[in-house]
PDB file of N, CA and C in Angstrom:
ATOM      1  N   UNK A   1     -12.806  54.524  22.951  1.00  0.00           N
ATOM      2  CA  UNK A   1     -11.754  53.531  22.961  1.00  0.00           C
ATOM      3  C   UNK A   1     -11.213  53.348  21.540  1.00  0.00           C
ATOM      4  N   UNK A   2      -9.756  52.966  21.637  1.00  0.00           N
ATOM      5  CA  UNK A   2      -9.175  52.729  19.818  1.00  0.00           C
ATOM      6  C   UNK A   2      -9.923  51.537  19.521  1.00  0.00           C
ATOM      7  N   UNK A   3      -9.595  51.548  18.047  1.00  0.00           N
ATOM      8  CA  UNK A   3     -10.515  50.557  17.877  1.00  0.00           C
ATOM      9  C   UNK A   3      -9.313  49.611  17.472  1.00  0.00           C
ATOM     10  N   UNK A   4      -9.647  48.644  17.604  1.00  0.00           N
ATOM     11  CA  UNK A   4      -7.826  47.288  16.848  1.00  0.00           C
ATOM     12  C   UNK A   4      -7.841  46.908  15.473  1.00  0.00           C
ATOM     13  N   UNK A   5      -7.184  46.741  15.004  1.00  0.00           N
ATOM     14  CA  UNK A   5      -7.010  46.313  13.578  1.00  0.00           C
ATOM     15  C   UNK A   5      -6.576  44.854  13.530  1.00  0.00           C
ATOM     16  N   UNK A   6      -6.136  44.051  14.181  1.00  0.00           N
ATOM     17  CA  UNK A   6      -6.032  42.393  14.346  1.00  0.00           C
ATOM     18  C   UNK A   6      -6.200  42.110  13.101  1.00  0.00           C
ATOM     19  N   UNK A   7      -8.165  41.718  12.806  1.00  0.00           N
ATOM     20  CA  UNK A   7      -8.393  41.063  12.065  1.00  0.00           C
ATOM     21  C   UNK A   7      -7.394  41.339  10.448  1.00  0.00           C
ATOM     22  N   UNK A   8      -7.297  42.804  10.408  1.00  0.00           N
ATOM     23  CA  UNK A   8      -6.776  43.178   9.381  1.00  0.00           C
ATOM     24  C   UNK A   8      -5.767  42.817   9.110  1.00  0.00           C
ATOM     25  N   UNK A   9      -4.927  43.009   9.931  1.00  0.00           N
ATOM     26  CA  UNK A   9      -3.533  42.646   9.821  1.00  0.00           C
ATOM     27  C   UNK A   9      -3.732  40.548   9.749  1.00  0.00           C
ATOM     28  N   UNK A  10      -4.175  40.658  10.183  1.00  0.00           N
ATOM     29  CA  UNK A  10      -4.352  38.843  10.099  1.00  0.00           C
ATOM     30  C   UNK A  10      -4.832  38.185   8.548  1.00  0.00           C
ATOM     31  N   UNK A  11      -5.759  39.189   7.915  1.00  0.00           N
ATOM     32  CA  UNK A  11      -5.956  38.818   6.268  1.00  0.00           C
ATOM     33  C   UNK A  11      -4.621  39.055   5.786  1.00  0.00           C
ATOM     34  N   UNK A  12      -4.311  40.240   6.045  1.00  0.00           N
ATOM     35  CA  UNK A  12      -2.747  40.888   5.420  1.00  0.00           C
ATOM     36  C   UNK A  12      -1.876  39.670   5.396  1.00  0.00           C
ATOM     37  N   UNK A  13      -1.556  38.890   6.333  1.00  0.00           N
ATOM     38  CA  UNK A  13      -0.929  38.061   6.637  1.00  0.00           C
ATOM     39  C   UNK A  13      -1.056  36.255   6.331  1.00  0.00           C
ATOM     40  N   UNK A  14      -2.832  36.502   5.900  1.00  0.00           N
ATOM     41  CA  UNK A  14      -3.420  35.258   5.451  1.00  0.00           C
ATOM     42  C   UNK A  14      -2.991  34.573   6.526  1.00  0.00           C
ATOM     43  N   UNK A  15      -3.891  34.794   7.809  1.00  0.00           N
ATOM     44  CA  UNK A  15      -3.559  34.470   9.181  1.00  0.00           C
ATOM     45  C   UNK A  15      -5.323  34.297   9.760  1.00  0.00           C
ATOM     46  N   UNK A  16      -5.707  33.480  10.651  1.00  0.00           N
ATOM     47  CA  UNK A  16      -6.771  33.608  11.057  1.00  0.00           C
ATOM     48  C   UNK A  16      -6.667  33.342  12.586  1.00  0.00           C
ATOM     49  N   UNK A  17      -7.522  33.916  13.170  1.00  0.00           N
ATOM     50  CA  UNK A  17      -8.205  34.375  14.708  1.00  0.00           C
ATOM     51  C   UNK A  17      -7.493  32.730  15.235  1.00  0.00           C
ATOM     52  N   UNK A  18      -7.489  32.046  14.652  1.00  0.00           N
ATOM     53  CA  UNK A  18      -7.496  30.333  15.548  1.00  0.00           C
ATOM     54  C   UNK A  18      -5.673  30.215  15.181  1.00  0.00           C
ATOM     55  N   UNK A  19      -5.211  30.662  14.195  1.00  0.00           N
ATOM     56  CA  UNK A  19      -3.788  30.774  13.943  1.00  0.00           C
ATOM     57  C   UNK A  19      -3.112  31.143  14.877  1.00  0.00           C
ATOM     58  N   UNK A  20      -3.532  32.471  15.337  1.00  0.00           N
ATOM     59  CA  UNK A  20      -2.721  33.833  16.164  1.00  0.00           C
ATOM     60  C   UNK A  20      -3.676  32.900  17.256  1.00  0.00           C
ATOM     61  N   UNK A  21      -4.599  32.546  17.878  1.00  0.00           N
ATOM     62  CA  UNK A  21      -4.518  32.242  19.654  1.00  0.00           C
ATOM     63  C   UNK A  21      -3.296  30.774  19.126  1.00  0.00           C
ATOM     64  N   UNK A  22      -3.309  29.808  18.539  1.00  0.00           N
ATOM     65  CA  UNK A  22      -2.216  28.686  18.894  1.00  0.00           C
ATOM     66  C   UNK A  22      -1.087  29.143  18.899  1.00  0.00           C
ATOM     67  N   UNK A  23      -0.385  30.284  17.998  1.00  0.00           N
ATOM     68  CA  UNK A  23       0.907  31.147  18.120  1.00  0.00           C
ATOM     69  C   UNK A  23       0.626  31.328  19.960  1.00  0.00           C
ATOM     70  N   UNK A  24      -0.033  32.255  19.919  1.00  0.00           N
ATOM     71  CA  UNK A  24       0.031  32.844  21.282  1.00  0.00           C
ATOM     72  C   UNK A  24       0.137  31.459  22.849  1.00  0.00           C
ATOM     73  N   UNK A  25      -0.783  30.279  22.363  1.00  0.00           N
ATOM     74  CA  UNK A  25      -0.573  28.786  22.956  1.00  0.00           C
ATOM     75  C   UNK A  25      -1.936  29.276  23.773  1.00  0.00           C
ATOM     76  N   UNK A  26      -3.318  30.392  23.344  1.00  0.00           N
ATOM     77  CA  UNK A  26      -4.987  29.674  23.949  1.00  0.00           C
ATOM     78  C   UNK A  26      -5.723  29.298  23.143  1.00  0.00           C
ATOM     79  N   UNK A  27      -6.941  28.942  23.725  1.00  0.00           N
ATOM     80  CA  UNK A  27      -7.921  28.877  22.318  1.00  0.00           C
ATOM     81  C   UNK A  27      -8.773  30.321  21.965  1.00  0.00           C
ATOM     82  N   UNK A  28      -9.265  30.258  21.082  1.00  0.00           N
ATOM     83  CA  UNK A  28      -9.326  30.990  20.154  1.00  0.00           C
ATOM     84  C   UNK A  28     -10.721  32.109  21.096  1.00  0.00           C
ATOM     85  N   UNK A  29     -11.167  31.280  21.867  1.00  0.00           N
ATOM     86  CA  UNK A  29     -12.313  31.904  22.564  1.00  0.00           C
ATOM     87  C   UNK A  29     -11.746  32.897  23.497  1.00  0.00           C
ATOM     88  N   UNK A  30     -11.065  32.769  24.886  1.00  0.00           N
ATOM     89  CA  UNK A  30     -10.042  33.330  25.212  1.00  0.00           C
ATOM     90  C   UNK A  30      -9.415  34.625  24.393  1.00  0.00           C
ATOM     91  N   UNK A  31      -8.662  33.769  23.435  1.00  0.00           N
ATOM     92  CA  UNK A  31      -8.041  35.112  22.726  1.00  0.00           C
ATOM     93  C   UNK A  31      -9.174  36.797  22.055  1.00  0.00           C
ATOM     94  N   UNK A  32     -10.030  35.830  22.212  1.00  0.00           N
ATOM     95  CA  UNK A  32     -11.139  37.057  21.454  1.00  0.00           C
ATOM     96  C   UNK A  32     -11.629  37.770  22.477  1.00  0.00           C
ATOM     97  N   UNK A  33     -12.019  37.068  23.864  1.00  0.00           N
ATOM     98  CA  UNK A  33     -12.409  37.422  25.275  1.00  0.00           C
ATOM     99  C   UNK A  33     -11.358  38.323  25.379  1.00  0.00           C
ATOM    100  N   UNK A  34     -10.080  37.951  25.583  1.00  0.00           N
ATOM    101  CA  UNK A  34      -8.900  39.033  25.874  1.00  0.00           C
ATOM    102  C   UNK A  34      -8.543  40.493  24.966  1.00  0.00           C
ATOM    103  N   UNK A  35      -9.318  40.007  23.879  1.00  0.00           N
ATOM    104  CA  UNK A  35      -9.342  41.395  22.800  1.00  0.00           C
ATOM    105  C   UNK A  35     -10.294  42.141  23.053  1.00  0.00           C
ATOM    106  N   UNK A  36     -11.722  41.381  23.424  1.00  0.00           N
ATOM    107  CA  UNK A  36     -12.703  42.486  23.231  1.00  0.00           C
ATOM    108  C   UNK A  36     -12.911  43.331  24.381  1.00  0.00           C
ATOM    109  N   UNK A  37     -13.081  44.652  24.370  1.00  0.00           N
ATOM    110  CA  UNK A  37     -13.457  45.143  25.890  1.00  0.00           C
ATOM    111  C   UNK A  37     -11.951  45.759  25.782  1.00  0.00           C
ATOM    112  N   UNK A  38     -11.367  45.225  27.205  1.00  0.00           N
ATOM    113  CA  UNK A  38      -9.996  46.291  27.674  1.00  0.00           C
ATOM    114  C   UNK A  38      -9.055  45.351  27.792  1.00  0.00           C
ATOM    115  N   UNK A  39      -8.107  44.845  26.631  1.00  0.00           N
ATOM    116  CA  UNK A  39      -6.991  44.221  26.134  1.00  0.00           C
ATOM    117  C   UNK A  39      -5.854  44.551  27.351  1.00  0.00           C
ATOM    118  N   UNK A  40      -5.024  43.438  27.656  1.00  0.00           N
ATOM    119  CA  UNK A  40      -3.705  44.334  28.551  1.00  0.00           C
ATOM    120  C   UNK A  40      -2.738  43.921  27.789  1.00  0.00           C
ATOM    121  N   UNK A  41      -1.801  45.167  28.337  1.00  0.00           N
ATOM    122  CA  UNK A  41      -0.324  45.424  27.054  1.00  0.00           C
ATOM    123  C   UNK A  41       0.061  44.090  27.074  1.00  0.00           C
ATOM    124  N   UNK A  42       0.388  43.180  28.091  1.00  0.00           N
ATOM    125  CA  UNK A  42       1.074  41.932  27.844  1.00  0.00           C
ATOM    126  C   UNK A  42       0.100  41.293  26.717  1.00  0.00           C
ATOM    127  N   UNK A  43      -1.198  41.200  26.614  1.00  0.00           N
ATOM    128  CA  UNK A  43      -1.740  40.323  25.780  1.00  0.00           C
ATOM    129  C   UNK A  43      -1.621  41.495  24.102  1.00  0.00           C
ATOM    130  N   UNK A  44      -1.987  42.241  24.003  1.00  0.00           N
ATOM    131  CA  UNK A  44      -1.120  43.261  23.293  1.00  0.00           C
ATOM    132  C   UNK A  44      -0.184  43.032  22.670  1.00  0.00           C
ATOM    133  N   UNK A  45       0.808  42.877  23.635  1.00  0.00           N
ATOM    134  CA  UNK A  45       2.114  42.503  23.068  1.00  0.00           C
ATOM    135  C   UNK A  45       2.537  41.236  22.880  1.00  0.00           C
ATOM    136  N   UNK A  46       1.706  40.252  22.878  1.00  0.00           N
ATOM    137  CA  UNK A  46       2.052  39.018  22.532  1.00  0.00           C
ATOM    138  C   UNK A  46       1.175  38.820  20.888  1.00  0.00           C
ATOM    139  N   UNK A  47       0.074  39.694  20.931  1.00  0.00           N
ATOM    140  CA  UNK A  47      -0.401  40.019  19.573  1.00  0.00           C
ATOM    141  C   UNK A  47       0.640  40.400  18.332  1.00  0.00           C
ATOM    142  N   UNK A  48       1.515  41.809  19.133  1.00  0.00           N
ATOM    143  CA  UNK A  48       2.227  41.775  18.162  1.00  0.00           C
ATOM    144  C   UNK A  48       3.561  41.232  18.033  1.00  0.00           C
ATOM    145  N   UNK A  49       4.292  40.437  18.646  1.00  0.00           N
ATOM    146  CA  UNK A  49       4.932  39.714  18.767  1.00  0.00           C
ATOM    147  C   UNK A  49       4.594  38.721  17.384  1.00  0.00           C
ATOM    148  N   UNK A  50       3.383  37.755  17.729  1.00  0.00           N
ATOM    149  CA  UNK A  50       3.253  36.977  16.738  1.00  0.00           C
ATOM    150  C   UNK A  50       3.011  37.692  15.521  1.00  0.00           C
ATOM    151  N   UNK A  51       2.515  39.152  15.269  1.00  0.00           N
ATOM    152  CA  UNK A  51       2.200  39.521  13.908  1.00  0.00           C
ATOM    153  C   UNK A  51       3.416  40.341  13.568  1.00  0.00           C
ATOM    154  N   UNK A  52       4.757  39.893  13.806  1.00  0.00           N
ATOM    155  CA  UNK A  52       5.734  40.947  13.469  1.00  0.00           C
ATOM    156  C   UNK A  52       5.137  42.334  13.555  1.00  0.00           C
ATOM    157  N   UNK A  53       4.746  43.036  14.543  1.00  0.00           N
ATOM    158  CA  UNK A  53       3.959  44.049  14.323  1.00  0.00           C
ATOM    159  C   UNK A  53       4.631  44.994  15.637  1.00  0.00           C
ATOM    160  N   UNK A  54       4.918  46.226  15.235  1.00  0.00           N
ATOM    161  CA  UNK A  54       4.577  47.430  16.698  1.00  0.00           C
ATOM    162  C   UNK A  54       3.415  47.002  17.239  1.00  0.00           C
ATOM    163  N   UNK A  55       3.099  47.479  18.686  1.00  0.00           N
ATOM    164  CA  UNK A  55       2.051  46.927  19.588  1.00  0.00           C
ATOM    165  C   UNK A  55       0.771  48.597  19.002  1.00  0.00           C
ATOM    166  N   UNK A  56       1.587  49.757  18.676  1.00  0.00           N
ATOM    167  CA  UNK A  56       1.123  50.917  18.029  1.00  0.00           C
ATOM    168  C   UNK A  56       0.743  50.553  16.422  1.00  0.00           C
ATOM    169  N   UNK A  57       0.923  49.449  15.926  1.00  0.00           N
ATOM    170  CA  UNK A  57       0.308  49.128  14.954  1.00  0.00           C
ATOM    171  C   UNK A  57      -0.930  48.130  14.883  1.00  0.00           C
ATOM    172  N   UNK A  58      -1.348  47.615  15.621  1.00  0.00           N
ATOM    173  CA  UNK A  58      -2.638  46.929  16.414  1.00  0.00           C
ATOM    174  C   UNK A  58      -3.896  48.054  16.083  1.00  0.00           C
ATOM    175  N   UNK A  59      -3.676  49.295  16.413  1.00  0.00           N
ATOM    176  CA  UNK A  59      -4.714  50.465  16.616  1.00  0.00           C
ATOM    177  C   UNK A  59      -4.526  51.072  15.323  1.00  0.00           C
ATOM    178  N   UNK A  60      -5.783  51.203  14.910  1.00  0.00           N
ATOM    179  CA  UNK A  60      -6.346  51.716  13.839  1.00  0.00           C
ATOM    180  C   UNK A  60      -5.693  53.530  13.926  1.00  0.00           C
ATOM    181  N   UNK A  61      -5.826  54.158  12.834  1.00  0.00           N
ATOM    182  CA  UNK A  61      -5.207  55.815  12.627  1.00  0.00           C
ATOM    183  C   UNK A  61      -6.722  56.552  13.568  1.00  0.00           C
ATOM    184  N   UNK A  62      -6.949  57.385  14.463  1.00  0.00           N
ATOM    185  CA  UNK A  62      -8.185  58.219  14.634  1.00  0.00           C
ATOM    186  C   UNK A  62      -7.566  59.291  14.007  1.00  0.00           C
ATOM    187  N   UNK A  63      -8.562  59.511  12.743  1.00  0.00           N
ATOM    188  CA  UNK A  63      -8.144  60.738  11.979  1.00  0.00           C
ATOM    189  C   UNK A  63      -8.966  62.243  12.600  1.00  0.00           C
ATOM    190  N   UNK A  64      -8.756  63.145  12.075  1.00  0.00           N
ATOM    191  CA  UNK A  64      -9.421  64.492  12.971  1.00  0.00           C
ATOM    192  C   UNK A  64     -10.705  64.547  12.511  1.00  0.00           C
ATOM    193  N   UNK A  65     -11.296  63.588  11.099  1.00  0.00           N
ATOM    194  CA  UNK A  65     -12.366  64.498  10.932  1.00  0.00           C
ATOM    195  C   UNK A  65     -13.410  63.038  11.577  1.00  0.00           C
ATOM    196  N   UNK A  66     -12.783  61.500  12.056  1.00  0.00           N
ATOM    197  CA  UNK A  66     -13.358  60.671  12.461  1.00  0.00           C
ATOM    198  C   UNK A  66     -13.520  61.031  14.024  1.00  0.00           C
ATOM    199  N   UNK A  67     -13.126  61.965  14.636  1.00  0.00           N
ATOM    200  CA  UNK A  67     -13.612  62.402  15.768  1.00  0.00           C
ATOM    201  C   UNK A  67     -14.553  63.132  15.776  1.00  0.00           C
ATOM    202  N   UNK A  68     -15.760  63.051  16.698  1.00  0.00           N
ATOM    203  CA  UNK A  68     -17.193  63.630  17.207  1.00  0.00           C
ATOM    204  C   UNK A  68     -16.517  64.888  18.132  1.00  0.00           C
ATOM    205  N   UNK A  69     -17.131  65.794  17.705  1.00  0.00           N
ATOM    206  CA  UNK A  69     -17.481  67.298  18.328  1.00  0.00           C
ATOM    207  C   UNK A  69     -19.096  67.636  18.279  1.00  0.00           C
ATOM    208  N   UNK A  70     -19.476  67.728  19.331  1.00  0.00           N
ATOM    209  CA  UNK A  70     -21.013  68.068  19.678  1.00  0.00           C
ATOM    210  C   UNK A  70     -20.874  69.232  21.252  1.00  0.00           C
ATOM    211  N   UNK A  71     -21.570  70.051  21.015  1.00  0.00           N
ATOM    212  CA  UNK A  71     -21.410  70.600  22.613  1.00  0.00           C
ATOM    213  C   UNK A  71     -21.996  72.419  22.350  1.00  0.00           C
ATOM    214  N   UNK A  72     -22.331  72.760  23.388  1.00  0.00           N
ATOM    215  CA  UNK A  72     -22.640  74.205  23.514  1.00  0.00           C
ATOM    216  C   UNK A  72     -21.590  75.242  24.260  1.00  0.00           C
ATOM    217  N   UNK A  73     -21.021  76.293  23.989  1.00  0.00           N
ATOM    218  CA  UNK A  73     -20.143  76.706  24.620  1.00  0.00           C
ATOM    219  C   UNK A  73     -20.660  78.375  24.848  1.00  0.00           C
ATOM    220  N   UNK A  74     -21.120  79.083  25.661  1.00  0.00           N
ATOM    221  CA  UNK A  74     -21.248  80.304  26.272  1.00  0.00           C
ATOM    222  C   UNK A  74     -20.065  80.812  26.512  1.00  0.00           C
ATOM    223  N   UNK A  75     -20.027  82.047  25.927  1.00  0.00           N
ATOM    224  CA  UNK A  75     -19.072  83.053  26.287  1.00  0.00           C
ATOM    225  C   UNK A  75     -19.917  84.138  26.262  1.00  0.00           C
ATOM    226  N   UNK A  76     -19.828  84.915  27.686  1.00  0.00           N
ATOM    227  CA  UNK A  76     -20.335  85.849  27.992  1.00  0.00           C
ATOM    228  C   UNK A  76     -21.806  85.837  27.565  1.00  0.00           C
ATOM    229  N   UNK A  77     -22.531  86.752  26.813  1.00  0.00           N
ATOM    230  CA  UNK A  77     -24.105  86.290  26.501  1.00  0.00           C
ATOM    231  C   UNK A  77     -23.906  85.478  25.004  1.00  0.00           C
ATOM    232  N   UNK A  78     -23.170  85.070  24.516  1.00  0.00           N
ATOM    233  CA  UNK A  78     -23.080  84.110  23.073  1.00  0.00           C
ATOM    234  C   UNK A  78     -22.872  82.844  23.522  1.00  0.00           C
ATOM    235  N   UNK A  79     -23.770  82.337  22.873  1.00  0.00           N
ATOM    236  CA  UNK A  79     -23.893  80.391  23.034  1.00  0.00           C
ATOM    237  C   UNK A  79     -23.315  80.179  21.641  1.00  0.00           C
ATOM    238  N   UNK A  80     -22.539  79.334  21.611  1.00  0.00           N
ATOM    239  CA  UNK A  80     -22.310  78.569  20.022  1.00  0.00           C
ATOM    240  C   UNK A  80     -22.401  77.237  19.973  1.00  0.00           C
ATOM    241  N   UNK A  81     -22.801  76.786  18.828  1.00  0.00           N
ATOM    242  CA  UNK A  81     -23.376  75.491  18.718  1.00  0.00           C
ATOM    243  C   UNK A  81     -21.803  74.477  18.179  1.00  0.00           C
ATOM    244  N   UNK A  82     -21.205  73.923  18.813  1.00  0.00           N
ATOM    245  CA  UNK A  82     -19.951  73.767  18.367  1.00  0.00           C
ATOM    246  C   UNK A  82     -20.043  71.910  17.943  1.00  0.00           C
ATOM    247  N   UNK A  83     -20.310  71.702  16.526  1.00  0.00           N
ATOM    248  CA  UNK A  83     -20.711  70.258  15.835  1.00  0.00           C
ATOM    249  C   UNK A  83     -19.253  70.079  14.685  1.00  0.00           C
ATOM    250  N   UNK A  84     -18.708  70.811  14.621  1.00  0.00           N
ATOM    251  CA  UNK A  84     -17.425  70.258  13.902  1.00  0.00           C
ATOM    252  C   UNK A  84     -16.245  71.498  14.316  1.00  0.00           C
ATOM    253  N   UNK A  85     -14.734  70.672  13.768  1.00  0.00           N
ATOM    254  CA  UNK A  85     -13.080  71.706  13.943  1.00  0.00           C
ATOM    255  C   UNK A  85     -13.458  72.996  13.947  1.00  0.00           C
ATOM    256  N   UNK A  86     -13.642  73.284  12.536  1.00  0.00           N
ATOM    257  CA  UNK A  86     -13.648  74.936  12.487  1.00  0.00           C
ATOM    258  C   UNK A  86     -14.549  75.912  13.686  1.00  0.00           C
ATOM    259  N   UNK A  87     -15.497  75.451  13.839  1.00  0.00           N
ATOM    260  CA  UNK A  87     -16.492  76.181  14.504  1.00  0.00           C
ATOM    261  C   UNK A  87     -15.782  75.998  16.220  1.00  0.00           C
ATOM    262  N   UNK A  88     -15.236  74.701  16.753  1.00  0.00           N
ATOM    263  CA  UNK A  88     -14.332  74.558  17.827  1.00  0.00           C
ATOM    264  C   UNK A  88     -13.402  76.029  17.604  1.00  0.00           C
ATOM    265  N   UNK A  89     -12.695  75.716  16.515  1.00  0.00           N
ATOM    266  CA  UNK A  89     -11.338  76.649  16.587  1.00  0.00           C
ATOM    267  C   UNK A  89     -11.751  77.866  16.681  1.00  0.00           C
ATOM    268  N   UNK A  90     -13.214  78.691  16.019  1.00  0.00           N
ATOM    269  CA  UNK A  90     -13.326  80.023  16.337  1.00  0.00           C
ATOM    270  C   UNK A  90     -14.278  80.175  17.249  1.00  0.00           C
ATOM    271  N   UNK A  91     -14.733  79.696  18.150  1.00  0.00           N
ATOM    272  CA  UNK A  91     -14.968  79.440  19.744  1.00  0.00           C
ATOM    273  C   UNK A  91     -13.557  80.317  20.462  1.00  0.00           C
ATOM    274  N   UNK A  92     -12.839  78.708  20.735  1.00  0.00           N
ATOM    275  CA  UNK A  92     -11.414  79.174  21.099  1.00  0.00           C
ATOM    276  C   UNK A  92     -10.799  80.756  20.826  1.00  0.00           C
ATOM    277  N   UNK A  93     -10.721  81.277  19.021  1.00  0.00           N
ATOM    278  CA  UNK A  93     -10.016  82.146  18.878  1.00  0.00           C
ATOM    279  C   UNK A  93     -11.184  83.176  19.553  1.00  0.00           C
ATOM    280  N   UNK A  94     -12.202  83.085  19.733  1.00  0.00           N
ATOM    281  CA  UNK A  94     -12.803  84.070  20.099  1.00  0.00           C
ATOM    282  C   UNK A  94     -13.101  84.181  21.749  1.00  0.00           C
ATOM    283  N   UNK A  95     -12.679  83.162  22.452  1.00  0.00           N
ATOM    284  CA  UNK A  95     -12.623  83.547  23.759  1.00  0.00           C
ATOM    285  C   UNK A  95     -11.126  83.915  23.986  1.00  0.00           C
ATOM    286  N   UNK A  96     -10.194  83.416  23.315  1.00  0.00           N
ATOM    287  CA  UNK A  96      -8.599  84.079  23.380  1.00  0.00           C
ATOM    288  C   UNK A  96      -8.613  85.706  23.116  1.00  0.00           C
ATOM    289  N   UNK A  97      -9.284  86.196  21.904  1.00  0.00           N
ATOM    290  CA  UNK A  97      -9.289  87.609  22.320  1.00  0.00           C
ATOM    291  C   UNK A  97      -9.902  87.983  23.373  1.00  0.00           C
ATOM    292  N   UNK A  98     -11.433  87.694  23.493  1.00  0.00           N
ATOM    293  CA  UNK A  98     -12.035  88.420  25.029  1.00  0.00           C
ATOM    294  C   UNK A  98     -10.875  87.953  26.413  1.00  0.00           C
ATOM    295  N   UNK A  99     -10.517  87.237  26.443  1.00  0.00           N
ATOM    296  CA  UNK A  99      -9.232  87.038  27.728  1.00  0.00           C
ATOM    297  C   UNK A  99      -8.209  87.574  27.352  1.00  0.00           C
ATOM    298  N   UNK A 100      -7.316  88.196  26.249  1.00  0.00           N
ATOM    299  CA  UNK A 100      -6.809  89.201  26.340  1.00  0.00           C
ATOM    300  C   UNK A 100      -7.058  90.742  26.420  1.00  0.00           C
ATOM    301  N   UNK A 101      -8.364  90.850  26.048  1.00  0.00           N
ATOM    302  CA  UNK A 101      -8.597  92.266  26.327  1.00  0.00           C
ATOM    303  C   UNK A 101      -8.910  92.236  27.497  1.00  0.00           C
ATOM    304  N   UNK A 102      -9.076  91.250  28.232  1.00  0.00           N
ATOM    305  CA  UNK A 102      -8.746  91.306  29.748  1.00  0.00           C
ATOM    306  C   UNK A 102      -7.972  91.867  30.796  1.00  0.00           C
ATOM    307  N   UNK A 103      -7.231  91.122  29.876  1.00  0.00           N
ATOM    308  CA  UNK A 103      -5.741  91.172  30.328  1.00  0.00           C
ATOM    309  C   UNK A 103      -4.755  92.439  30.284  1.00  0.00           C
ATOM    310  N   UNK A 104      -5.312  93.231  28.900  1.00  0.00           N
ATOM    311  CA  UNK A 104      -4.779  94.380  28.602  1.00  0.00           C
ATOM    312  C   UNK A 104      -5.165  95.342  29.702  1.00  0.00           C
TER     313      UNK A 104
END
């Protein structure tokens, strides 16, 4: 799941959790209930509403190297141990040739 940036944007703003639920008109318990877990766009978008904000600015950046790759991948009798990008990508390039010499 993304993760939200709220709080952040709420220091940015010298704004606090009890600020943004009375903007929004709940209390502050509520508003955190409605954040944590699985947020809906309307409550979302009443987030960014009050934070002058895109509702795409709420969610933190997932950068490529903050994503988890773990997994085993067999091709033909080769297992590869696939724990980060590069080793993914020559997996891939290496079952793309064996399926074209397939193909040929």
């Amino acid at each position: 799941m993304e993760e939200l940036r709220i709080k952040e944007l709420l220091k940015q703003q010298k704004k606090t959790m009890q600020d943004l639920a009375d903007m929004i008109g709940i209390n502050r318990v509520n508003l955190s209930n409605s954040l944590n877990g699985n947020p809906t766009f309307e409550r979302l978008k009443q987030v960014a509403d009050c934070l002058n904000a895109d509702i795409k600015d709420l969610f933190k950046d997932t950068k490529k190297e903050d994503i988890q790759v773990f997994g085993l991948v067999k091709i033909n009798e080769d297992v590869w141990i696939v724990d980060n990008f590069p080793t993914l990508e020559q997996v891939y390039n290496q079952a793309k040739i064996l399926h074209e010499k397939q193909i040929d």
